[in-house]
Protein backbone atom coordinates (compact mmCIF):
# COMPACT_ATOMS: atom_id res chain seq x y z
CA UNK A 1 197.74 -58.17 208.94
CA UNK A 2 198.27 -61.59 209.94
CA UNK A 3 201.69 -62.62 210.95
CA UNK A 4 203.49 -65.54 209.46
CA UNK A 5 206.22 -67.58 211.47
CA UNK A 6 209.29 -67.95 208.79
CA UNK A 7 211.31 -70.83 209.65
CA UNK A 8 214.66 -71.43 207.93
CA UNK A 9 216.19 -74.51 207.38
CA UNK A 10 218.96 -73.55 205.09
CA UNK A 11 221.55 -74.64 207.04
CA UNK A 12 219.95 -78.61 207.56
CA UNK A 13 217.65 -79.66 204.81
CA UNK A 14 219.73 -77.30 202.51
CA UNK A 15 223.20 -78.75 202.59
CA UNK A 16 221.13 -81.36 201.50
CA UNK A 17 221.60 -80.49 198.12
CA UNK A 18 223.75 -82.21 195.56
CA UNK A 19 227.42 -80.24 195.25
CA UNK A 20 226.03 -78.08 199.00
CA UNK A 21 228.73 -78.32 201.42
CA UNK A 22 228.79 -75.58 204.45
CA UNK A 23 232.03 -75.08 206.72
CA UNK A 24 231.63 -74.40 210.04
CA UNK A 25 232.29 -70.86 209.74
CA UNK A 26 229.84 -70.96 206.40
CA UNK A 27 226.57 -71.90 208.93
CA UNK A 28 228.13 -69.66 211.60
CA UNK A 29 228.00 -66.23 209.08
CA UNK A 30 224.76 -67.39 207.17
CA UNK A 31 223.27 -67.62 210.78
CA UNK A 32 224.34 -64.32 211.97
CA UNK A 33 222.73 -62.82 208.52
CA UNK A 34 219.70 -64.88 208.54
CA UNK A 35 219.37 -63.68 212.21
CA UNK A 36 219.93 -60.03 210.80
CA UNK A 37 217.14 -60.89 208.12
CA UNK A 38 214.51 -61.08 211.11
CA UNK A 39 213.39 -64.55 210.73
CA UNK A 40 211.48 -66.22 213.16
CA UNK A 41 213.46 -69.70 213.22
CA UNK A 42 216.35 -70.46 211.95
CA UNK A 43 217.28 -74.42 211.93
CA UNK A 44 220.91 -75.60 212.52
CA UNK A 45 220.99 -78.71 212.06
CA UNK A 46 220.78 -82.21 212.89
CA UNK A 47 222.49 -82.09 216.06
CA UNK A 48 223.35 -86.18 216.38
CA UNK A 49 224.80 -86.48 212.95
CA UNK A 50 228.17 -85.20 213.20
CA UNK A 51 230.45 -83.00 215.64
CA UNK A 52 230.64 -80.06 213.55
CA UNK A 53 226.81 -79.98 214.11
CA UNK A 54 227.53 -80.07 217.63
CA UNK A 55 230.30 -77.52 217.56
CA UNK A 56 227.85 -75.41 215.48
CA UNK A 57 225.09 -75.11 218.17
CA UNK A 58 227.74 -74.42 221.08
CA UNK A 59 229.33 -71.50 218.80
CA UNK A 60 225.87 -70.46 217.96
CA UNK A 61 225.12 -70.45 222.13
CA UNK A 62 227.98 -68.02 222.44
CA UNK A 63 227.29 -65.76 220.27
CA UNK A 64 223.76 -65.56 220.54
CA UNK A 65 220.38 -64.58 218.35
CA UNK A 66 218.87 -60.95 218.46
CA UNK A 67 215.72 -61.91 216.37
CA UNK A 68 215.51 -65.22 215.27
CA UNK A 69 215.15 -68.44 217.60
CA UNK A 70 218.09 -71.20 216.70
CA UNK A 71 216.27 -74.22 216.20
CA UNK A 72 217.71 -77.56 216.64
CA UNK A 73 216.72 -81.06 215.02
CA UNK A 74 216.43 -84.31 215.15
CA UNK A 75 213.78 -87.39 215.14
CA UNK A 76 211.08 -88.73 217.08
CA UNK A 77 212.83 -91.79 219.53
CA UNK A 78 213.68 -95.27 218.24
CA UNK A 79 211.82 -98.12 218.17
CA UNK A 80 214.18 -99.97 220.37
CA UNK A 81 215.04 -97.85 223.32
CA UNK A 82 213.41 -95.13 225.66
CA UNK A 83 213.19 -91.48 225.43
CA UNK A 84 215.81 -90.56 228.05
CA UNK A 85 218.46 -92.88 226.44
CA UNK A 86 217.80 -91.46 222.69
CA UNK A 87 220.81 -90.23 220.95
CA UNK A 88 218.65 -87.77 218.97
CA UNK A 89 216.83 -86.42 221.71
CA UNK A 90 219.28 -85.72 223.96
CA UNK A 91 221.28 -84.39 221.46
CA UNK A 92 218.84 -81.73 221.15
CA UNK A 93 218.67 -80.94 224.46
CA UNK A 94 222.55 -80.86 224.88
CA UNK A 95 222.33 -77.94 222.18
CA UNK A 96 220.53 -75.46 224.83
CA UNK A 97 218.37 -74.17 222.52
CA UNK A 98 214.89 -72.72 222.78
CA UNK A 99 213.40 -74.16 220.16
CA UNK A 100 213.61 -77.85 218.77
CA UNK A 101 211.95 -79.86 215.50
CA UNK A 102 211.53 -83.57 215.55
CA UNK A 103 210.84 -85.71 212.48
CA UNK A 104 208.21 -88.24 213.09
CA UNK A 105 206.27 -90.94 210.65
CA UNK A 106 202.83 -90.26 209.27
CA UNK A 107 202.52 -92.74 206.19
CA UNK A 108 202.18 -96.11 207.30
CA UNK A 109 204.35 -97.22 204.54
CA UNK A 110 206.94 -95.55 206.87
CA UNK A 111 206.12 -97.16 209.76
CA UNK A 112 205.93 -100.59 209.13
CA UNK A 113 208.52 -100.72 206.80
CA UNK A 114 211.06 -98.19 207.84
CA UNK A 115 210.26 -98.14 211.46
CA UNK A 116 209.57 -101.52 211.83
CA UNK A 117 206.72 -101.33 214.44
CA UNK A 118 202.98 -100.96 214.73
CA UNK A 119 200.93 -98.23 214.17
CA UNK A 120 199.85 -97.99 217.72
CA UNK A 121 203.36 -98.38 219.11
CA UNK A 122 204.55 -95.28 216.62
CA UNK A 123 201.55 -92.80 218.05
CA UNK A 124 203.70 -93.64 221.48
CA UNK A 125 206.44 -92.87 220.33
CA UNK A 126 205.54 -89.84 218.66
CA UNK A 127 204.01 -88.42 221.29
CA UNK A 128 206.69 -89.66 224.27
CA UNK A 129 209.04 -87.58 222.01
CA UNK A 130 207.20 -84.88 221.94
CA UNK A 131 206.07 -84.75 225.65
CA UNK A 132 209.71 -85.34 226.56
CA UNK A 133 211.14 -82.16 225.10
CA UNK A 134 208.31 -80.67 226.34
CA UNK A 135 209.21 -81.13 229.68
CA UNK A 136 212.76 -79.98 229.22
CA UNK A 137 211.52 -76.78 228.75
CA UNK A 138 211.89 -76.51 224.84
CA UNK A 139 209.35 -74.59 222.46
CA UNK A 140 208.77 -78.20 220.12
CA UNK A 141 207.53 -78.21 216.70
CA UNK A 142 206.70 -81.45 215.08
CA UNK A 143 207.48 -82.07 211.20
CA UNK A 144 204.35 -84.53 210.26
CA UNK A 145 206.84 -86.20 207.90
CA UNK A 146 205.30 -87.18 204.03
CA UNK A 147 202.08 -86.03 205.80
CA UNK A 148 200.16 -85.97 202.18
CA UNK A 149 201.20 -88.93 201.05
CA UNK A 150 199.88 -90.46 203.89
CA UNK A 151 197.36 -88.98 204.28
CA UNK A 152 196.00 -89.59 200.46
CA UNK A 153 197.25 -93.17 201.34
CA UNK A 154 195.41 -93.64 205.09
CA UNK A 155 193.97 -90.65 206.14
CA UNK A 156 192.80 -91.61 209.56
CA UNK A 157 196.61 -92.62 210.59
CA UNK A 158 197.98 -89.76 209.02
CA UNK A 159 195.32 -87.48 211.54
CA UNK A 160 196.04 -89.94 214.54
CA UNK A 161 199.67 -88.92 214.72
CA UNK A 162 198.60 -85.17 214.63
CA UNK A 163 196.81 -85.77 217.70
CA UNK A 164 199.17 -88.19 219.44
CA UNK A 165 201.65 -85.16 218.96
CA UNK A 166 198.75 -82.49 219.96
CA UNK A 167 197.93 -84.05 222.45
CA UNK A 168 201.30 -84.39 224.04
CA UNK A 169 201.74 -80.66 224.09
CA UNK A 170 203.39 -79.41 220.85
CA UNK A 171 203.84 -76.06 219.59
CA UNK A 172 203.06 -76.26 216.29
CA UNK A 173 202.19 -79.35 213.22
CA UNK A 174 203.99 -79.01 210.49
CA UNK A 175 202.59 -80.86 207.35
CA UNK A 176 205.46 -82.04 204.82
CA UNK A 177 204.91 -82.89 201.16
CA UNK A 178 208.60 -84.45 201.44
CA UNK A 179 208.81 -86.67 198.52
CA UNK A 180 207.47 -82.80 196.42
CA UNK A 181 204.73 -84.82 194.66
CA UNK A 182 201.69 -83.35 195.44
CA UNK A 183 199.68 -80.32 193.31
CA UNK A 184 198.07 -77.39 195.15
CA UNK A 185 194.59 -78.14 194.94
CA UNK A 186 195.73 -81.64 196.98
CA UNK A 187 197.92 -79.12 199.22
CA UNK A 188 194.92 -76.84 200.17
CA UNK A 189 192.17 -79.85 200.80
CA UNK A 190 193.97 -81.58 203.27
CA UNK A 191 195.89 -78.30 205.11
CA UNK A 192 192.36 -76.66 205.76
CA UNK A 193 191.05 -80.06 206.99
CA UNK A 194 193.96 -80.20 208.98
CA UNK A 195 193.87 -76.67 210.50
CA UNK A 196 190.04 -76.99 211.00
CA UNK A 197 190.56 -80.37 213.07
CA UNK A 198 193.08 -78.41 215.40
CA UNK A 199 192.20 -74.73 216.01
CA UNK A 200 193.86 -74.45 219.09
CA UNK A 201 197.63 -75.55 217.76
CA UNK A 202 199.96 -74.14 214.88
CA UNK A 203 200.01 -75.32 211.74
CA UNK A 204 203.02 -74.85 209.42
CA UNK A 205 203.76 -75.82 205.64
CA UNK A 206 206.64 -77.43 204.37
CA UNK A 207 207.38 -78.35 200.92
CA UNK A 208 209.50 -79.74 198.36
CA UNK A 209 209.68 -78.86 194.32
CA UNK A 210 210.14 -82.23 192.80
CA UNK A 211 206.95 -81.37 191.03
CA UNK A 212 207.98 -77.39 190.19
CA UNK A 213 205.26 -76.59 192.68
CA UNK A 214 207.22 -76.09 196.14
CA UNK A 215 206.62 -72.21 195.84
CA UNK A 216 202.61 -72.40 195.07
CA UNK A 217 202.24 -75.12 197.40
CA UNK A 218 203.64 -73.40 200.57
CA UNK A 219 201.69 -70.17 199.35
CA UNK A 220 198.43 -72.47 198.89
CA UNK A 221 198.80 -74.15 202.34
CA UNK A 222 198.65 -70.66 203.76
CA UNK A 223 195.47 -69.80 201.94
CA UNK A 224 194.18 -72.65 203.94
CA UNK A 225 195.03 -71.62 207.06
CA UNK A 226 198.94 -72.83 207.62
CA UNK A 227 200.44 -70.00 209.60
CA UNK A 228 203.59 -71.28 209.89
CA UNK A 229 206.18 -71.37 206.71
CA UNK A 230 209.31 -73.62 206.35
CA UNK A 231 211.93 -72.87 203.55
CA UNK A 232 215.33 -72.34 202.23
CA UNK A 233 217.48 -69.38 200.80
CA UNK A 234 217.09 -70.47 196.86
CA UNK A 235 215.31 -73.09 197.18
CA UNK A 236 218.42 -75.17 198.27
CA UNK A 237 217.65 -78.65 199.57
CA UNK A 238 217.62 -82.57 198.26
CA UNK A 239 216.74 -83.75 194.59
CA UNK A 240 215.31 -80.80 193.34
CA UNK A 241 214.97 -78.27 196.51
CA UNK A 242 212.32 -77.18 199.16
CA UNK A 243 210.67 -74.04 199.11
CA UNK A 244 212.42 -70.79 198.13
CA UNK A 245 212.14 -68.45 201.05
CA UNK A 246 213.44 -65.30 198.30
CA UNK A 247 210.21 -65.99 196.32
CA UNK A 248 207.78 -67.14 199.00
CA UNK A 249 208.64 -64.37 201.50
CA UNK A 250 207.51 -61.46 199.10
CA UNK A 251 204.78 -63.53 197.90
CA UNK A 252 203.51 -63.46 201.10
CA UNK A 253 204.20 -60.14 201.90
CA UNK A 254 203.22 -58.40 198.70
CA UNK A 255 200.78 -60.83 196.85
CA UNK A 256 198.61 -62.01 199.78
CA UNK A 257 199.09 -59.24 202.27
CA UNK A 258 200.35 -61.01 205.03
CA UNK A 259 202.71 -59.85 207.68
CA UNK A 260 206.37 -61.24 207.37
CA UNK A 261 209.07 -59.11 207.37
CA UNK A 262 209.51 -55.04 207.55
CA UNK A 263 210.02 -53.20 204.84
CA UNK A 264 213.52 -51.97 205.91
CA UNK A 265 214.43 -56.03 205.94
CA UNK A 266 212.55 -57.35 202.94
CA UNK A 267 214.99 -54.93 200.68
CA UNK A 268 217.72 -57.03 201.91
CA UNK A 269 216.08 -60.30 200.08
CA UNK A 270 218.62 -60.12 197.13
CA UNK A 271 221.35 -59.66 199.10
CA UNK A 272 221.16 -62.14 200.96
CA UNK A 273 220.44 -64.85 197.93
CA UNK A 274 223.56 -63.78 196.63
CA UNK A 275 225.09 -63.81 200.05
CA UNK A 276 224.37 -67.70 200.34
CA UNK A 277 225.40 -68.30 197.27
CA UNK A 278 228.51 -67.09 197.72
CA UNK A 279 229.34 -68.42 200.87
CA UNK A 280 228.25 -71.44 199.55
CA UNK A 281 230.56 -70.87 196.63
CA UNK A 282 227.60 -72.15 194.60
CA UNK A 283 227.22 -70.50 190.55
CA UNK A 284 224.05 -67.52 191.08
CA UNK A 285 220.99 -68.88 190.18
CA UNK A 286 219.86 -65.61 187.49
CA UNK A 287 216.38 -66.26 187.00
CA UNK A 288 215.12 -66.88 190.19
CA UNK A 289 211.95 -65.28 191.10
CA UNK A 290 212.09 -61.53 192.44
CA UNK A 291 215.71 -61.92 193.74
CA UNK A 292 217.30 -63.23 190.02
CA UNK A 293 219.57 -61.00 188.36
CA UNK A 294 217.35 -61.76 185.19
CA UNK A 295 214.48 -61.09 187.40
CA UNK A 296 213.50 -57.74 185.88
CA UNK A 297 216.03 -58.08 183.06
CA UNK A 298 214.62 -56.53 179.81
CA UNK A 299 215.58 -57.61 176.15
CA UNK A 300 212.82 -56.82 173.82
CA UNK A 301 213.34 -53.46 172.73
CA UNK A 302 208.99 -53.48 172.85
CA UNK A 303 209.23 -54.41 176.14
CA UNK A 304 211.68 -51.50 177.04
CA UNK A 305 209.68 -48.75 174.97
CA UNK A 306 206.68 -49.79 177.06
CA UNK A 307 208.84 -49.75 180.20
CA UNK A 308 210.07 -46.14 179.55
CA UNK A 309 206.91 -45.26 179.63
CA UNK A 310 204.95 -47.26 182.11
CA UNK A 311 207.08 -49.23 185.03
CA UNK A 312 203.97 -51.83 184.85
CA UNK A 313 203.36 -52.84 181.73
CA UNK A 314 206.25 -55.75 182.36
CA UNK A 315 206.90 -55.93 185.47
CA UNK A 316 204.53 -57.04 188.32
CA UNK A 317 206.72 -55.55 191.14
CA UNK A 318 208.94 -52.85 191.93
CA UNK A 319 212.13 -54.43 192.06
CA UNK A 320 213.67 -52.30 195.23
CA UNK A 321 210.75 -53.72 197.42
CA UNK A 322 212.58 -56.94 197.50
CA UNK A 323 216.49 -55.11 197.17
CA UNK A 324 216.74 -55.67 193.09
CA UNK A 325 217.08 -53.73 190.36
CA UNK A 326 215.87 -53.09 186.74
CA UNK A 327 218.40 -53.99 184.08
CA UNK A 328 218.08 -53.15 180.38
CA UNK A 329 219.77 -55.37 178.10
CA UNK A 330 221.61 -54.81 174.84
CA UNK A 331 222.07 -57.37 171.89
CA UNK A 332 221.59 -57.36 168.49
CA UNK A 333 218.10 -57.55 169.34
CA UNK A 334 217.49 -54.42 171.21
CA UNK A 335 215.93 -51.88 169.57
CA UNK A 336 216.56 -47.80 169.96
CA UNK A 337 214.64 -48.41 173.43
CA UNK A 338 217.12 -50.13 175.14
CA UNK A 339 219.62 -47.52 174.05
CA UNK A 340 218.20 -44.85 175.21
CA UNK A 341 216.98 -46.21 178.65
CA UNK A 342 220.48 -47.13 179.09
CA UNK A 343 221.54 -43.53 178.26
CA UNK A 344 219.13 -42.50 181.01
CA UNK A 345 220.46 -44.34 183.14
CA UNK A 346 223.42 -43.14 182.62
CA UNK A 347 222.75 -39.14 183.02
CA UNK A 348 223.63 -38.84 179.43
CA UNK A 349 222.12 -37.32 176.48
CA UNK A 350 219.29 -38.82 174.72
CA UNK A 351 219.23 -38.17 171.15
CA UNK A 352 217.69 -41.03 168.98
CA UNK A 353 220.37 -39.99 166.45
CA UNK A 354 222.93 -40.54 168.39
CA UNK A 355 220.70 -43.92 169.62
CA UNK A 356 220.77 -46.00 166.54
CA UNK A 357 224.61 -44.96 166.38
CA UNK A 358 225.70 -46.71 169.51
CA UNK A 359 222.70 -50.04 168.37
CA UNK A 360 224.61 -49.93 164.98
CA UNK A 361 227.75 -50.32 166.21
CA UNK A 362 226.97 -52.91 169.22
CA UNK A 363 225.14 -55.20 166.43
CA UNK A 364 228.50 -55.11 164.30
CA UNK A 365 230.43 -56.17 167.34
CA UNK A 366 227.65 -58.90 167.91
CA UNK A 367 228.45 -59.77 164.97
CA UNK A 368 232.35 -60.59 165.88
CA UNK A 369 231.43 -62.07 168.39
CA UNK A 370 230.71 -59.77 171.52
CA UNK A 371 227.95 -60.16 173.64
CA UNK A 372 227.21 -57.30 176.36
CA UNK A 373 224.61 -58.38 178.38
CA UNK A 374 226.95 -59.73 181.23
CA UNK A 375 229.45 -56.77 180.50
CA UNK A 376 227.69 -53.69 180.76
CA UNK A 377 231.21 -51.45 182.24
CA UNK A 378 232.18 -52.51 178.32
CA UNK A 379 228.71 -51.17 177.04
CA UNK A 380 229.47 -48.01 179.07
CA UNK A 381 233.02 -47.67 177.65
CA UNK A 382 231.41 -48.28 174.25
CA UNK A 383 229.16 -45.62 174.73
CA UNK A 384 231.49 -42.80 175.92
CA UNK A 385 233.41 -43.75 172.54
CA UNK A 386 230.64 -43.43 170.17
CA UNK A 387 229.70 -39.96 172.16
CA UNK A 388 233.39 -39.06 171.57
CA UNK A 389 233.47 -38.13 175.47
CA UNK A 390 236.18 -41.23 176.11
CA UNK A 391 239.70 -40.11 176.94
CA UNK A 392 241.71 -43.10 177.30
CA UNK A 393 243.79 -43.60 180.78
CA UNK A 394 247.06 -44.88 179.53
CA UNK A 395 247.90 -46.41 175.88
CA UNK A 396 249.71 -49.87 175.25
CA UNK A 397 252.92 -49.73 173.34
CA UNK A 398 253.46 -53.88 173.91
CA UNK A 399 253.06 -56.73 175.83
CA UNK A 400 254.97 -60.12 176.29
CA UNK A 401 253.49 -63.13 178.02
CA UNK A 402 256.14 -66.22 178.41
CA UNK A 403 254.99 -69.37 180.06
CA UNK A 404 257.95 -71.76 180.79
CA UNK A 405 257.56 -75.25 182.11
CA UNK A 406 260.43 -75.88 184.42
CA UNK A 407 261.28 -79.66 186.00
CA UNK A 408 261.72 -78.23 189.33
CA UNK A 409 259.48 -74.87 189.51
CA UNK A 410 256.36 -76.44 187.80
CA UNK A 411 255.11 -73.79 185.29
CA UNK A 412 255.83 -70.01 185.34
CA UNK A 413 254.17 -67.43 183.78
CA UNK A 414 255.64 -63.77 183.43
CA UNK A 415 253.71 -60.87 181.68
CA UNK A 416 255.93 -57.63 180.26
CA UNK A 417 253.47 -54.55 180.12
CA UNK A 418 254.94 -51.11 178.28
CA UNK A 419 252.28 -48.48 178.56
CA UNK A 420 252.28 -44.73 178.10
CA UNK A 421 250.93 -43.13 181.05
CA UNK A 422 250.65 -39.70 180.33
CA UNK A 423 254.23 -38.44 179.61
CA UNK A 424 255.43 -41.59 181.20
CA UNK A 425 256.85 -44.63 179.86
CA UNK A 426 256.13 -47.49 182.58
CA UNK A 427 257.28 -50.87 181.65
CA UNK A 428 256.87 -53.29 184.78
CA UNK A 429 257.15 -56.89 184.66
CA UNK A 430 254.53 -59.10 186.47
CA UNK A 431 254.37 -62.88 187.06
CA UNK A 432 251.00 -65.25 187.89
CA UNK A 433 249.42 -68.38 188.14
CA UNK A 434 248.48 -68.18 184.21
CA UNK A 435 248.85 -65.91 181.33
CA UNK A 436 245.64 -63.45 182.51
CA UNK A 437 246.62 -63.94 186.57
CA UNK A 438 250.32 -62.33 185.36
CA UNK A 439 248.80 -59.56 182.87
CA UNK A 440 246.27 -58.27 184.99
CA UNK A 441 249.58 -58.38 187.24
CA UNK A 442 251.94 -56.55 185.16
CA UNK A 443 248.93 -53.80 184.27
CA UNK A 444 248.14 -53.14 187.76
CA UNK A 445 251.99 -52.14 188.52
CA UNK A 446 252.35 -50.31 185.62
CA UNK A 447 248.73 -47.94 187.00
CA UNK A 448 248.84 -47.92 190.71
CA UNK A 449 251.32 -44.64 190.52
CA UNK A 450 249.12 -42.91 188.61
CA UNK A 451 245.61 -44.23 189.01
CA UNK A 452 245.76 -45.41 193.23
CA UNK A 453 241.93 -46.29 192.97
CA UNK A 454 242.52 -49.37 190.77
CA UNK A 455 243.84 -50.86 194.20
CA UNK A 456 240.03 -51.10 195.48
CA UNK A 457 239.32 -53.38 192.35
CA UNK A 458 239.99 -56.64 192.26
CA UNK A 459 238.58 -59.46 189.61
CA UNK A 460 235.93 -62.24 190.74
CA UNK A 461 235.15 -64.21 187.61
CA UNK A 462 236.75 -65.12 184.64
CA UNK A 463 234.86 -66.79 181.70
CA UNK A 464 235.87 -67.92 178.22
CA UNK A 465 233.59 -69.30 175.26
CA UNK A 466 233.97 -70.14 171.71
CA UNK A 467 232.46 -68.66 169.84
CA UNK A 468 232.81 -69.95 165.95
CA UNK A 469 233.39 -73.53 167.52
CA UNK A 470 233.64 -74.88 163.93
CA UNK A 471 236.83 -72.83 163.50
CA UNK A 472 238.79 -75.16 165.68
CA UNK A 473 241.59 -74.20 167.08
CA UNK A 474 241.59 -70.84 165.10
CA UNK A 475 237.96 -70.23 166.46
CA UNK A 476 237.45 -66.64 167.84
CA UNK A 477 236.88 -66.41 171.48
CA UNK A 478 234.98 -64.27 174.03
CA UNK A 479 236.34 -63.47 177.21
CA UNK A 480 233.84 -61.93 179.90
CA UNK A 481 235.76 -60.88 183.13
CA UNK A 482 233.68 -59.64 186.25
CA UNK A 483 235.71 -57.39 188.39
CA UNK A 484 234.35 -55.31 191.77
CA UNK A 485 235.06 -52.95 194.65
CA UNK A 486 233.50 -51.78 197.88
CA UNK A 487 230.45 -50.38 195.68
CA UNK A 488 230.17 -52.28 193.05
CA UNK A 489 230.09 -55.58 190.73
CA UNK A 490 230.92 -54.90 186.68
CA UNK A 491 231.44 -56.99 183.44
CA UNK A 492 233.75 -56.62 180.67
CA UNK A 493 234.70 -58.35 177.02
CA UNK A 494 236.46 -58.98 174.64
CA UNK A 495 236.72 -61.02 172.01
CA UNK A 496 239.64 -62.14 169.68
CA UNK A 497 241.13 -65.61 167.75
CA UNK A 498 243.95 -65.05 170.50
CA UNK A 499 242.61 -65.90 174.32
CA UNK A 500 245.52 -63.92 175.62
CA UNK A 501 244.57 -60.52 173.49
CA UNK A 502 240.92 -61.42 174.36
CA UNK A 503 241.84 -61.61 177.95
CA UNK A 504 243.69 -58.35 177.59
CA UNK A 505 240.99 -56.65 175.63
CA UNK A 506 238.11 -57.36 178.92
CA UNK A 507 240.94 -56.49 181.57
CA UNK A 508 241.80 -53.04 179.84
CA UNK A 509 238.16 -52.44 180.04
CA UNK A 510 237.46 -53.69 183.52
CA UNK A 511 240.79 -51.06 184.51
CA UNK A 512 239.30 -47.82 182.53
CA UNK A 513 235.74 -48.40 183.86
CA UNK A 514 237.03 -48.40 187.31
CA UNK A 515 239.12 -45.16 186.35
CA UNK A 516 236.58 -43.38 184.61
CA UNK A 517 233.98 -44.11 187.10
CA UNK A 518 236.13 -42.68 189.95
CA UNK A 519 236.71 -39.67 188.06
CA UNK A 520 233.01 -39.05 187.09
């Protein structure tokens, strides 16, 4: 198989994105994964913009790469000064780095109006640039930068400043649709001229998806000969985002049989999606191609009969190839199918009987209001009950929330819990930022004697919706609470006119799953 070079820019062109804001210690860990990942390149940034960029690569230097070359970047030399007095230049080379990416001007819209010098005098400085970290010892790849659009606009130019970098030495051309606008077909034409024109050098793809087609572009470039592939973790980057390494990766790999990543290592895809996004402490993306939670997410109970039956009849990849997994959804709309391949799932028995049961009663909580696609540890729970199999852990005889606004304290919020635990009678008193923060408190205390495992657990989301909006403020409410541990990530609800007894209903659930599923 041919190999592909997979170059990551994640860490530059992706904190490019509105509301993307990495810490040091953010680029620092998404490095060390990326590096983990086993990609070729991984780009750290612009090394003259700020000192944290700086900072960055020297951190980086110390702790070193095991797979992946860091990359810095930075542009082709002003207009207005030499090569060995650049600021971006020797920026790079201050980063000791193997591997460095300049920026330099293909459209001539660019040059003579951004630039502000001739097209002959840009070709010099293109390829001084190049030939200058060149002979500092660095492996240099050159991003050809709107290379279609100049290309549709003067193709000639757009192929001189190829060769004025060629020429000069570089290690690989990299042709970027940067304003996203072009289609495929216009992607393929002028990437096969390209890599027909210069045989002997590297030619890489990089693309962004103001037009949707980021993903199809960067795989199209490749059918034309681009061997070389620049992207980001999901599709992060400017306006609407470069190319989504998660979705072009496997469509490499699985759809055009080319060599990218092991096996062992492409698993790790969706982990590592959800990794950046929450470093990032950016909302999960759910239907993003092959790494999406919704990716293989199945709702029509059709769909899931054929499913049960057939793995391929709707789905066009095995979702562990890529470190995903197959989720069956319940609603109102599922049919008998969903039911049961939830009940499979689940080791548990399969009777259609006992089927429509458990779809009859999840449509009448629908009905109030539930919803239990996001809170499958409360479909579980459901479940057991229906199969009569559910013991309850501990039973509430009352609780009390107070919140008391004080001139000096702020606000402070206390939650009384009296449960029955057993033949015990615990009645603890817990205190919180808010009303849930001091329940899920006061609950906790009132469990850890009896039930130490809840201290693994701990809650990561918190959501609340209206659901009969036109109610007002007597509208019922659904609270959907997403709690983990060192296995695994669950979903609870509840739903009530109150937003405290809502809140309560999800956390009781999100505390018995954990209990039950330690005890199973």
């Amino acid at each position: 198989m041919t190999k592909i070079a997979l170059y990551d820019t994640t860490l530059r062109d992706g904190m490019q994105a509105e509301g993307v804001s990495f810490s040091l210690e953010d680029k620092l860990s998404i490095a060390k994964w990326l590096d983990g990942l086993g990609l070729d390149y991984i780009e750290g940034g612009y090394a003259a913009s700020n000192p944290k960029e700086m900072q960055f690569f020297q951190e980086m230097v110390k702790l070193g790469l095991k797979n992946s070359k860091l990359t810095a970047f930075g542009s082709t030399r002003r207009a207005d000064c030499r090569v060995d007095d650049d600021v971006s230049l020797n920026s790079i080379v201050a980063c000791k780095v193997p591997a460095a990416t300049i920026v330099g001007k293909t459209w001539d819209l660019h040059v003579r109006e951004v630039l502000g010098c001739s097209l002959d005098e840009n070709l010099v400085i293109c390829a001084e640039s190049v030939r200058y970290l060149k002979h500092k010892g660095l492996e240099t790849i050159f991003d050809a930068e709107h290379f279609f659009d100049g290309y549709k606009a003067r193709p000639e130019y757009a192929m001189k400043v190829l060769t004025a970098a060629a020429e000069a030495g570089v290690d690989a051309l990299v042709l970027c649709d940067t304003n996203g606008g072009s289609l495929p077909e216009q992607i393929f034409e002028i990437t096969q001229r390209v890599c027909r024109t210069f045989g002997s050098v590297a030619v890489g793809i990089h693309t962004h998806n103001d037009c949707g087609c980021a993903t199809a572009n960067t795989l199209t470039a490749v059918r034309a000969g681009a061997r070389h592939v620049q992207g980001t973790i999901n599709g992060l980057g400017e306006r609407c985002g470069n190319a989504d390494l998660c979705a072009v990766i496997p469509g490499l790999a699985f759809k055009m049989g080319f060599d990218v990543l092991p096996p062992e290592k492409m698993c790790l895809l969706t982990e590592t999606s959800r990794f950046v996004f929450e470093v990032g402490n950016l909302p999960p993306v759910t239907n993003l191609p092959y790494v999406g939670s919704s990716a293989f997410a199945h709702k029509a109970g059709l769909h899931v009969d054929a499913l049960r039956k057939s793995k391929q009849t709707y789905e066009h990849l095995d979702p562990k190839l890529v470190g995903n997994e197959r989720r069956f959804l319940i609603s109102e709309l599922s049919g008998k199918s969903n039911i049961l391949a939830e009940l499979e799932k689940a080791k548990l028995s399969q009777d259609k009987t006992l089927a429509r049961k458990i779809l009859a009663r999840v449509q009448e909580l629908e009905n109030e209001g539930y919803q239990f696609e996001a809170a499958s540890a409360s479909f579980d729970l459901l479940t057991r009950r229906v199969l009569g199999t559910f013991k309850p852990s501990f039973e509430l005889i009352k609780y009390h929330v107070s919140v008391e606004k004080r001139k000096a304290d702020g606000i402070v919020t206390e939650a009384t819990v009296k449960l029955r635990v057993g033949d015990r009678v615990e009645h603890v008193v817990g205190e919180g930022d808010g009303p849930v923060n001091a329940l899920d408190a006061a609950l906790r205390r009132s469990l850890e004697t009896s039930y130490p495992v809840i201290r693994e657990m701990h809650l990561i989301d918190y959501k609340v919706r209206v659901v009969n909006a036109r109610e007002g403020t007597a509208a019922r409410v659904r609270v959907v609470i997403e709690s983990r541990d060192k296995q695994s990530i669950w979903g609870t609800v509840g739903v009530s006119e109150n937003i405290i007894e809502a809140s309560w209903l999800a956390l009781v659930d999100s505390v018995e799953y954990k209990i039950q599923k330690s005890a199973s």
